[in-house]
Every structure is written in C-alpha cells, then in structure tokens.
Protein backbone atom coordinates (compact mmCIF):
# COMPACT_ATOMS: atom_id res chain seq x y z
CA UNK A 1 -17.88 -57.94 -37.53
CA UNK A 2 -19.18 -58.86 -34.44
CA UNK A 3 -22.71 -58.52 -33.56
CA UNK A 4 -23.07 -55.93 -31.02
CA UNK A 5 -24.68 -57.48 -27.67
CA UNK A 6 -28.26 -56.58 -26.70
CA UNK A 7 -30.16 -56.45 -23.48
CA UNK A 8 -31.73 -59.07 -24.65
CA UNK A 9 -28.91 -61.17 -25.17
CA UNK A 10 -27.89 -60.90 -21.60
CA UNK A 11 -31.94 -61.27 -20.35
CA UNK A 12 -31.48 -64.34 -22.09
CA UNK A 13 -28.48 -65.54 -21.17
CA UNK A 14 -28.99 -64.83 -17.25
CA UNK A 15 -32.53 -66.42 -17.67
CA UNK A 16 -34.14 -63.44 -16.40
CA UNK A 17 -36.56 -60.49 -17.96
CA UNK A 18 -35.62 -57.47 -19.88
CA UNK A 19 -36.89 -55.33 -17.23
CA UNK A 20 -34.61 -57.12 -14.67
CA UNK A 21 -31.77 -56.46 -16.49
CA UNK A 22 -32.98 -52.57 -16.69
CA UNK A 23 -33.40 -52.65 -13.27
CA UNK A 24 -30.02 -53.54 -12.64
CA UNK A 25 -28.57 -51.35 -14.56
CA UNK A 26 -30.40 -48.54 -12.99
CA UNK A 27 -29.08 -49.66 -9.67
CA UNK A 28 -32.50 -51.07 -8.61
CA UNK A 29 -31.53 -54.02 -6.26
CA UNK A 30 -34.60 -53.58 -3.75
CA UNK A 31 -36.74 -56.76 -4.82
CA UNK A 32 -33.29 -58.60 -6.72
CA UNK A 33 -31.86 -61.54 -4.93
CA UNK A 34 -28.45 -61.24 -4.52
CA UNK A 35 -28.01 -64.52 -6.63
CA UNK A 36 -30.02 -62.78 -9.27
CA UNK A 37 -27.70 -59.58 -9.23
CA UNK A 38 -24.84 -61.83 -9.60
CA UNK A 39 -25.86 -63.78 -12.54
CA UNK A 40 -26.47 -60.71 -14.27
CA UNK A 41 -23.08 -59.37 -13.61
CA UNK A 42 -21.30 -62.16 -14.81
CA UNK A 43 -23.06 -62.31 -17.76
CA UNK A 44 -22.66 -58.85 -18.77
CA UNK A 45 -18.77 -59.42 -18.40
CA UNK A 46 -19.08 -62.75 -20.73
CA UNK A 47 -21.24 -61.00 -23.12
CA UNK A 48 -19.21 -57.67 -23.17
CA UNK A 49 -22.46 -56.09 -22.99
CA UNK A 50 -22.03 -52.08 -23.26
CA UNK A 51 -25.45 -50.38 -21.61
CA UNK A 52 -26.48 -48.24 -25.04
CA UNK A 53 -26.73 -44.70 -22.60
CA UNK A 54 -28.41 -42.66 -25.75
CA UNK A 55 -31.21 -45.01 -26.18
CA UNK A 56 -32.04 -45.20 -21.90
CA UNK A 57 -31.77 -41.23 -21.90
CA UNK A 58 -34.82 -40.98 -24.81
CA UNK A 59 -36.58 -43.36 -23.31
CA UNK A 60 -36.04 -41.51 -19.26
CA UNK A 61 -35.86 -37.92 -20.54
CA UNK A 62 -32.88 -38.20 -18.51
CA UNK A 63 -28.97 -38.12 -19.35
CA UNK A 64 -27.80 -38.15 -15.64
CA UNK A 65 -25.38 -35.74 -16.16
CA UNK A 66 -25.42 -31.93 -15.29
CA UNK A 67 -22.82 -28.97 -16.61
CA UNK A 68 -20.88 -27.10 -14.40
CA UNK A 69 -19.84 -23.61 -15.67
CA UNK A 70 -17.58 -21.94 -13.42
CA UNK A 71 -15.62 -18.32 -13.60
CA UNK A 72 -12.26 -19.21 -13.39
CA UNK A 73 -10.60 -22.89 -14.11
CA UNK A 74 -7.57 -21.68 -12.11
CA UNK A 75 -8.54 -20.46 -8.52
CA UNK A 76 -8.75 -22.61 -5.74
CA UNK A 77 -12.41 -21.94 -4.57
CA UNK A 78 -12.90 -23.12 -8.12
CA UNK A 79 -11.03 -26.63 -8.00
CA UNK A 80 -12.45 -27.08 -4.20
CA UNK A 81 -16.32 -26.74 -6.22
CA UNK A 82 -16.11 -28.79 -8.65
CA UNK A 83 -14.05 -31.59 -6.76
CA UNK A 84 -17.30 -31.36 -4.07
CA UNK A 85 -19.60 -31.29 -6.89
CA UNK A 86 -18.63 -34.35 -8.78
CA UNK A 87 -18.36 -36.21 -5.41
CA UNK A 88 -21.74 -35.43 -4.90
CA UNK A 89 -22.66 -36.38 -8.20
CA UNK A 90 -20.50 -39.33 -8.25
CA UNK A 91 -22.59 -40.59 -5.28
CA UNK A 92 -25.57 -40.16 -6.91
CA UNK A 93 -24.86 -41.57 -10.37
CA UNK A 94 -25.11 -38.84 -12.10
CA UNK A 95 -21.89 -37.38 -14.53
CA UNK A 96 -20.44 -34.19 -14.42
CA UNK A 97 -19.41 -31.61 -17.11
CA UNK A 98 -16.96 -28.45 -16.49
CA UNK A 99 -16.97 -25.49 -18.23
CA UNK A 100 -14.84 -22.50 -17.66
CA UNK A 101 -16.04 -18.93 -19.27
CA UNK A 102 -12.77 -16.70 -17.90
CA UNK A 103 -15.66 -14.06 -16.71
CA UNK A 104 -16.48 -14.10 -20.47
CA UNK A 105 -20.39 -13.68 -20.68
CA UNK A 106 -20.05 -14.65 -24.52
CA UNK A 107 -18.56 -17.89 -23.54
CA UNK A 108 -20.80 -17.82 -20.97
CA UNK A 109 -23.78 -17.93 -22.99
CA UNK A 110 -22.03 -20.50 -25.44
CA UNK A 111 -21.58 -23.32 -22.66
CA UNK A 112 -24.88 -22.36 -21.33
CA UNK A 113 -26.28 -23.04 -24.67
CA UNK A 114 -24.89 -25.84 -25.74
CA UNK A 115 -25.09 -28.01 -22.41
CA UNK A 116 -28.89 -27.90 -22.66
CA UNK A 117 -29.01 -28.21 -26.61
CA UNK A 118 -26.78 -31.72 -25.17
CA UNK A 119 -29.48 -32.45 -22.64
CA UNK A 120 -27.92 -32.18 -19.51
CA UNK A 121 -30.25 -32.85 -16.79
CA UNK A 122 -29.57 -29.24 -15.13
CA UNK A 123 -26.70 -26.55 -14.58
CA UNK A 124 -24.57 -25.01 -11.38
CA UNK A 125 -23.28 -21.75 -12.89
CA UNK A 126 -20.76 -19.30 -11.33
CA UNK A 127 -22.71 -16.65 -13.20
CA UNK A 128 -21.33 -13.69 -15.20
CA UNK A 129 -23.97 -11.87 -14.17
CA UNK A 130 -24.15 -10.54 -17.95
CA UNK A 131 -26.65 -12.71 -19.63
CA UNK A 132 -30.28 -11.57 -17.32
CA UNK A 133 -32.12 -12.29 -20.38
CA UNK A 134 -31.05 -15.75 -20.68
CA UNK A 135 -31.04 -16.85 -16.90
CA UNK A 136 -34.59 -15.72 -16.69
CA UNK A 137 -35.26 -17.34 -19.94
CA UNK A 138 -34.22 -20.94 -18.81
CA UNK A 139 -35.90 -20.29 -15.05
CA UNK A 140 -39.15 -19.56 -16.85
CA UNK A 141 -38.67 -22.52 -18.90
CA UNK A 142 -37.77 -24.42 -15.43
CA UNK A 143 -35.28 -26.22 -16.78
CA UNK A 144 -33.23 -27.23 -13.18
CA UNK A 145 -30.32 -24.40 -12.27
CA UNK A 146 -28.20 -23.24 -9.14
CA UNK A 147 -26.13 -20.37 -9.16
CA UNK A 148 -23.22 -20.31 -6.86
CA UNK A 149 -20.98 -17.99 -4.98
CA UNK A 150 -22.79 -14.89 -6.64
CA UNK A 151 -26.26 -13.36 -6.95
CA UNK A 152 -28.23 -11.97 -9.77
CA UNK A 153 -31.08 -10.27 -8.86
CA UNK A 154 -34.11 -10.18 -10.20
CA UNK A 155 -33.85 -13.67 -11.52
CA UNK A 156 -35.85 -16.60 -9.95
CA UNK A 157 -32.88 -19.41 -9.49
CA UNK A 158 -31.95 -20.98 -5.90
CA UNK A 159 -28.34 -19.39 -5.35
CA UNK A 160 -25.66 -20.19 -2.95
CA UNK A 161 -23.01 -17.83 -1.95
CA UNK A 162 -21.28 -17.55 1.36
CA UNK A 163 -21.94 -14.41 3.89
CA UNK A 164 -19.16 -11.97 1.84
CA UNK A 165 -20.42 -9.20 3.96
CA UNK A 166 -19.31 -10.71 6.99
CA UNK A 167 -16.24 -11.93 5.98
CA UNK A 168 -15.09 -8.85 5.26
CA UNK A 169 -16.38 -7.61 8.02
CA UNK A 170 -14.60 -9.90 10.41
CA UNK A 171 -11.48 -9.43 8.51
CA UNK A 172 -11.57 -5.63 8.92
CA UNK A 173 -12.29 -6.02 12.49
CA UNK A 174 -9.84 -7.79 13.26
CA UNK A 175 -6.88 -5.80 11.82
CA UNK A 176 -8.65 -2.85 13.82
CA UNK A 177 -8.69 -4.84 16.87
CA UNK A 178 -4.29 -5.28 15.79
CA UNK A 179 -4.18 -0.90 16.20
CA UNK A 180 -5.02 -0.84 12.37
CA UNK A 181 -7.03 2.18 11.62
CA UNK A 182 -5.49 2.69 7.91
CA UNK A 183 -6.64 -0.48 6.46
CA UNK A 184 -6.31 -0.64 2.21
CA UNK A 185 -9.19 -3.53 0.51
CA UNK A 186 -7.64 -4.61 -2.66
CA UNK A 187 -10.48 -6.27 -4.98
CA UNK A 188 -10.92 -6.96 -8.92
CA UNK A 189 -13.31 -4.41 -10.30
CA UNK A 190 -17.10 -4.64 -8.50
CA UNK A 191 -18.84 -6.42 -11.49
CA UNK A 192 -20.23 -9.12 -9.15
CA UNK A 193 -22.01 -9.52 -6.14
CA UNK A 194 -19.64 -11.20 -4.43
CA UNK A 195 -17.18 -8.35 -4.25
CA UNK A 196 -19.78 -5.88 -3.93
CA UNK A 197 -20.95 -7.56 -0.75
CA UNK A 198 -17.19 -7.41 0.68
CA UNK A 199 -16.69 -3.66 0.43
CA UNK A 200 -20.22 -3.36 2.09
CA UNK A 201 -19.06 -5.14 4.49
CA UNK A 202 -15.32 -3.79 5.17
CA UNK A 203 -17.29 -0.09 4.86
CA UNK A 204 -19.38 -1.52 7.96
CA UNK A 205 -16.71 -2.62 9.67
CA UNK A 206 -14.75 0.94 10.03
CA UNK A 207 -17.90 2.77 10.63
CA UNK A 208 -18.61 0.28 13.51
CA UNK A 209 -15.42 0.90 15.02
CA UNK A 210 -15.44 4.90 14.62
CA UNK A 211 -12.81 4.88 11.87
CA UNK A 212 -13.42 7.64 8.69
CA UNK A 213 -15.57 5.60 5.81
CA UNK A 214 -12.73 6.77 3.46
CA UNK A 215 -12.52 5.24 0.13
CA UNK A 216 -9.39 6.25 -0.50
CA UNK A 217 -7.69 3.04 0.39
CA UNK A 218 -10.17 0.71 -1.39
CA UNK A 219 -9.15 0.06 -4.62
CA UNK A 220 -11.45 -2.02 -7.18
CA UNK A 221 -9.19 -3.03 -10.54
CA UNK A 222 -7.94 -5.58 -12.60
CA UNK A 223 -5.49 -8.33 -11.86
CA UNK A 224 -2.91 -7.11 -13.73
CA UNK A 225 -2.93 -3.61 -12.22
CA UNK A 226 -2.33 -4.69 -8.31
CA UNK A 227 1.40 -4.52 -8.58
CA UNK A 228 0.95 -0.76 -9.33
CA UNK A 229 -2.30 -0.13 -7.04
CA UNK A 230 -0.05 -1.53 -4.15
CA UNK A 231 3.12 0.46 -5.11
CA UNK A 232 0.44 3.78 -5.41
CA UNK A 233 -0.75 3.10 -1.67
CA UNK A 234 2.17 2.21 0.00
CA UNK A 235 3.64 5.56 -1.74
CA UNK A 236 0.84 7.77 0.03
CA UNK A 237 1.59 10.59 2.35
CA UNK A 238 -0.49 8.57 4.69
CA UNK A 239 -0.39 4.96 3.74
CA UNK A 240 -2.23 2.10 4.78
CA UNK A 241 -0.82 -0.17 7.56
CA UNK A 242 -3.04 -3.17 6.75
CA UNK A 243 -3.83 -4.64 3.52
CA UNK A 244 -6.75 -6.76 2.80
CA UNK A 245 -6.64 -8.94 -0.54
CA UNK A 246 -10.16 -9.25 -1.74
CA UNK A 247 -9.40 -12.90 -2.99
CA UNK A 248 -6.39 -15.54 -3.66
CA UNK A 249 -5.52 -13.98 -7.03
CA UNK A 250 -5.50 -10.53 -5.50
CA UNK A 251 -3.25 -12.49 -3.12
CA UNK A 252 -0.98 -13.54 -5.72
CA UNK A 253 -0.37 -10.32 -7.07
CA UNK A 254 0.22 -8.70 -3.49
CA UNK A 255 2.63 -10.78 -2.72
CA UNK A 256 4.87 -10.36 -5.85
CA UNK A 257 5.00 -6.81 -5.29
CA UNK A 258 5.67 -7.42 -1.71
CA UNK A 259 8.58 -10.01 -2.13
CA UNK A 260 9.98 -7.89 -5.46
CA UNK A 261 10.69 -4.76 -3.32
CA UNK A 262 11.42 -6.49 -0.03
CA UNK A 263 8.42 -5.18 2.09
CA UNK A 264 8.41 -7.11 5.51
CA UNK A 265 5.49 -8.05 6.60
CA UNK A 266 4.06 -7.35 9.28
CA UNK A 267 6.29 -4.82 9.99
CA UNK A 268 6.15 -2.87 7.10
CA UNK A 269 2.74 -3.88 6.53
CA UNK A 270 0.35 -6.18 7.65
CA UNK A 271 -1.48 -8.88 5.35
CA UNK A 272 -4.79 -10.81 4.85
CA UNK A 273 -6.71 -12.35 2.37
CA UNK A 274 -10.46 -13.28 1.68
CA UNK A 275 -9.65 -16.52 1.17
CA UNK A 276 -7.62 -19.85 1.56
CA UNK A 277 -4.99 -20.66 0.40
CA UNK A 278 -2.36 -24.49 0.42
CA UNK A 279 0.78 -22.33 1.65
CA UNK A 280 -0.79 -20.27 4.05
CA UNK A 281 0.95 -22.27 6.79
CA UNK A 282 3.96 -22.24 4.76
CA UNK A 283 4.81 -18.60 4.16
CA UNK A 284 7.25 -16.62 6.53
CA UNK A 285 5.35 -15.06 8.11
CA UNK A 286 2.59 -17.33 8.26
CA UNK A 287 -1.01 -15.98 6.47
CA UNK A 288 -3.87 -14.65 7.95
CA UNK A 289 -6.64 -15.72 5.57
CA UNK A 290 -10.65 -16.13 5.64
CA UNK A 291 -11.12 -20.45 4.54
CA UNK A 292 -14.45 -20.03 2.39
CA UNK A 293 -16.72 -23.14 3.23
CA UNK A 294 -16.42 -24.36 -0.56
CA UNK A 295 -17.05 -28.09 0.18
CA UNK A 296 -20.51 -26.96 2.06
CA UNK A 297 -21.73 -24.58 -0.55
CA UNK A 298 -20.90 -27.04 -3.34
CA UNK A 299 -22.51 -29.71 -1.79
CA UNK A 300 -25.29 -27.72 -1.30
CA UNK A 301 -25.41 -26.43 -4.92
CA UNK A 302 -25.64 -30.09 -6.13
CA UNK A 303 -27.80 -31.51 -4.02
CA UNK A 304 -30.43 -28.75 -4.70
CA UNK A 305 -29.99 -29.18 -8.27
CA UNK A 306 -30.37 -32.97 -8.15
CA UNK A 307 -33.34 -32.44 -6.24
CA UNK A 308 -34.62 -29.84 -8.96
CA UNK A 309 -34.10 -32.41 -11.82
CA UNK A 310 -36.00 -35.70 -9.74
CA UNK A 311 -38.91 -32.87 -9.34
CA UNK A 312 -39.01 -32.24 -12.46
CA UNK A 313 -38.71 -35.21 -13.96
CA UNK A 314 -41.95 -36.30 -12.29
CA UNK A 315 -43.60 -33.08 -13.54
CA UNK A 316 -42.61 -31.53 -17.03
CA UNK A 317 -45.44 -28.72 -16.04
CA UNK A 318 -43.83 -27.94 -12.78
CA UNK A 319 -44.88 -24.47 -11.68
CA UNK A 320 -41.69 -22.51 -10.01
CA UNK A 321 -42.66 -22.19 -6.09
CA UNK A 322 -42.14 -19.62 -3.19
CA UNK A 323 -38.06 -21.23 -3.12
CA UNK A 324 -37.10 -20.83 -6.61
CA UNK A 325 -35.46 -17.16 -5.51
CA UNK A 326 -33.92 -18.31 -2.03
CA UNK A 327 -30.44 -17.49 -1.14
CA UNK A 328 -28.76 -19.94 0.44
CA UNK A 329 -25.91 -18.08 2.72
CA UNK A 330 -22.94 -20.53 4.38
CA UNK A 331 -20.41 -18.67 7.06
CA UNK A 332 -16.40 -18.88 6.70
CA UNK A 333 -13.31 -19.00 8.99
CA UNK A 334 -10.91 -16.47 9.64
CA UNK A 335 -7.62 -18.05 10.76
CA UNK A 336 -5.36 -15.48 12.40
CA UNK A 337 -1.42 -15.92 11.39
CA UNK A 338 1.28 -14.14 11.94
CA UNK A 339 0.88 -11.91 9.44
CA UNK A 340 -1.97 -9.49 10.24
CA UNK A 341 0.10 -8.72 13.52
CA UNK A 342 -0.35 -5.38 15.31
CA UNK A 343 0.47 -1.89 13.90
CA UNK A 344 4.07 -1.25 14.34
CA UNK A 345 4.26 2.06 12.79
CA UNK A 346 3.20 4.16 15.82
C-alpha cells in the first residue's frame, strides 16, 4: 500500500515550514509570496496530498461547516434559502448541511441533535416551534443559532423573518382598493408565527378600510383540505370575491380546484398569493403575488451565524448579550397581475 502523504511530506518537499503549509491551507496568503503559494500548490498535486479535515477540526475546535434544518424540502422560499445560504457559506469556506423535518418536531429534534453531536460549527433552523425546551437549552449553552422566517418567543436566538404583518396587509389592501370588500385568507393551520402574523395583518387591513372584521372567510387548515375549504366558500350565500393564498402551497391547491371546475379568474374570482412563484408571469391570467426577500433574509441568517461562531470561537465563556433576542425584520414586494383585477360581481 501506499504510504499516505503527510504535511510534512509536502513542507519538505516545497522547502518550506509546517506552519506554511497550514497557512495555506487555511487560505492565509497575507505574508506568502506568490512564488511561495505556488510551490506549495504544485507540490500538493505531485504528492496527492489530501488535507486530513478531522485532525485540523480537533486541533481548531472548528469543522467549518454549519446545519441547515429547514420546514419543508419542497417549497420555493425553501430552495431560494438554502441556495443563498450555501453561497454565503461557500464564500466564506465554510460547508453546508440540509436537513428537512416536514414540520415534524420529532425529526426536528433528531437533526438538531445529531448536527451538534457531529460538531457543526452552528445551526439556521426554520423552527417547529415545538421543541422550547431544547432551543433554550442550546442558547444557554451558546452554542451559535439563527432562526429564520419564524419566531419563538421567549427564547434568546437572533431570528430573521420578513414583515408577514405587512404583507398581508398590503395584499388585503390592495384587493380592497380593486372594489373587494369580501376578501377569503386561505392559510395552513396557525401553528407558527409566520401565519399568525399574516391574519393579524389581513384583520388590520379590513378594519383600516371600514370593512366588518369577519372571520368567516379566513380559513386556517391543512393542505390537503383547500380543495374543499375553497369549494365551501365559493358555495356561500355570500361568497368571497377575492381570495388570498396564505403561501405557494396554499397556491397550489387553489388553483387545482380553480382549473378542475373551470372558475375564471378574475371574473369569477379574483386571486393572490403570499408569495412568489416561477410561473407567475406565465399563468393566464397572469398572478398577483407578494416576492418574499428570501436571498436577503438568508444572507442575513448566515452571515449572523458565521459571525456567532468567529465570536465564539475566540471565547468558549462567551456571555449571551443585549442582541441574542433581536428580530431581524426584511420587507417584500407585491407585484400586481392581472389576476387580482377589480370586483366584477356588482
């Protein structure tokens, strides 16, 4: 067998110190002459020298790599996150790890678990909301963490989220400002902040504009049951004229219903969605939808949580500061389309 190559072999080799090589390897060029960096590379590709990453992250307390748990693998705002993420990351040497818990808290906890027990440097979670006891447990411990797109309160972790309460808010307004004054919010059930925050906010929005508060039309319930929420409102002695889809998977459900019983929209109805979607542009007619600033949150996320694990790693006894329970808020953009057009019904 072939004797496995050492950082001392290539040291050697390249006529240079160990600690030259290390610094090269950590991306340290600032006092390496760009001869110097070159003879090293060249010798690590002659050598075949493989960096042993174990051994560096015992001796830096440091793995460069962070987990990523996130809600659901399959929504857009999800893929948008984690692509903005590991760019971040990417620029900062540092690995990423996904995790998706399906709005599981068991799994939740699991991934949670076993990313630090694998010494990740830190976590971004799309939190559950479900597992208090072990949030605060790991922000007590300080080990790095940023939640993002929902709250938990009461628990001492730098969050990101974007201003839900407005969006809907804007959204509502502006199908009132179309002669829409029966307006239907369609959301999954209001285990999370985030949707929470949205009926808040369409509930502002009507009371604003001197329209009833009624809850009739605002329907919180699982995926699977739109198809027959929508067919239940649209069925009403008084139905809505407007829907609002509390998300793109609301969205999705929506519009089967609508295309299955050939509602035309907007003159049957008129349509928007708390979110963005890749066909928006595409549909006939055209979507009105609310683009979430997912690249800017994300970014955000990771660069506070890179920040978190540099801090740390030049204090283990870091005390948690006057920050550690900010909430970072980022505004979207609604894009008006053809399809939240002006009430038709009379």
């Amino acid at each position: 067998m072939r004797k496995k190559v050492t950082l001392s072999d290539v040291a050697r080799a390249a006529k240079v110190s160990k600690s030259t090589v290390s610094q090269y390897l950590n991306h340290r060029y600032e006092y390496m002459s760009d001869e110097t960096r070159s003879r090293i590379e060249k010798t690590i590709k002659e050598l075949g020298y493989r960096p042993n990453f174990l051994a560096r992250s015992l001796k830096q307390k440091k793995t460069a790599t962070i987990g990523v748990i996130v809600a659901n693998i399959l929504h857009r705002f999800t893929t948008e996150i984690t692509r903005a993420i590991e760019d971040y990351c990417h620029s900062h040497d540092y690995h990423v790890i996904v995790c998706n818990t399906d709005e599981t808290p068991s799994k939740e906890k699991k991934y949670i678990e076993m990313l630090i027990a694998k010494q990740v440097d830190g976590l971004v979670i799309i939190p559950t909301g479900e597992n208090v006891d072990l949030y605060t447990k790991i922000a007590k411990e300080h080990y790095p963490v940023v939640f993002l797109d929902r709250k938990v309160e009461q628990v001492p972790v730098p969050t990101v989220v974007m201003d839900n309460f407005h969006a809907a808010y804007e959204c509502a307004a502006h199908l009132i400002g179309n002669g829409h004054h029966a307006i239907s919010l369609i959301t999954a059930p209001l285990s999370i902040s985030t949707r929470i925050e949205r009926v808040e906010g369409f509930l502002a929005a009507l009371k604003d504009h001197g329209l009833e508060q009624s809850e009739k039309y605002i329907r919180n319930v699982p995926i699977r049951d739109i198809p027959e929420t929508v067919s239940q409102l649209l069925s009403m002695p008084d139905p809505p004229t407007a829907l609002l889809a509390g998300n793109d998977l609301v969205l999705m459900e929506i519009l089967r219903y609508v295309m299955d019983h050939h509602v035309h929209v907007p003159q049957d109805i008129a349509l928007a969605v708390i979110d963005d979607v890749s066909f928006a542009d595409f549909l006939d007619p055209t979507l009105t939808t609310y683009k979430q600033p997912a690249v800017e949150m994300a970014t955000k996320a990771a660069e506070i949580l890179l920040s978190k694990i540099e801090s740390r790693q030049k204090s283990d006894h870091q005390e948690m500061d006057g920050n550690d329970d900010m909430v970072i808020r980022f505004r979207g953009q609604l894009k008006i389309r053809k399809s939240s057009g002006p009430n038709r019904t009379g």
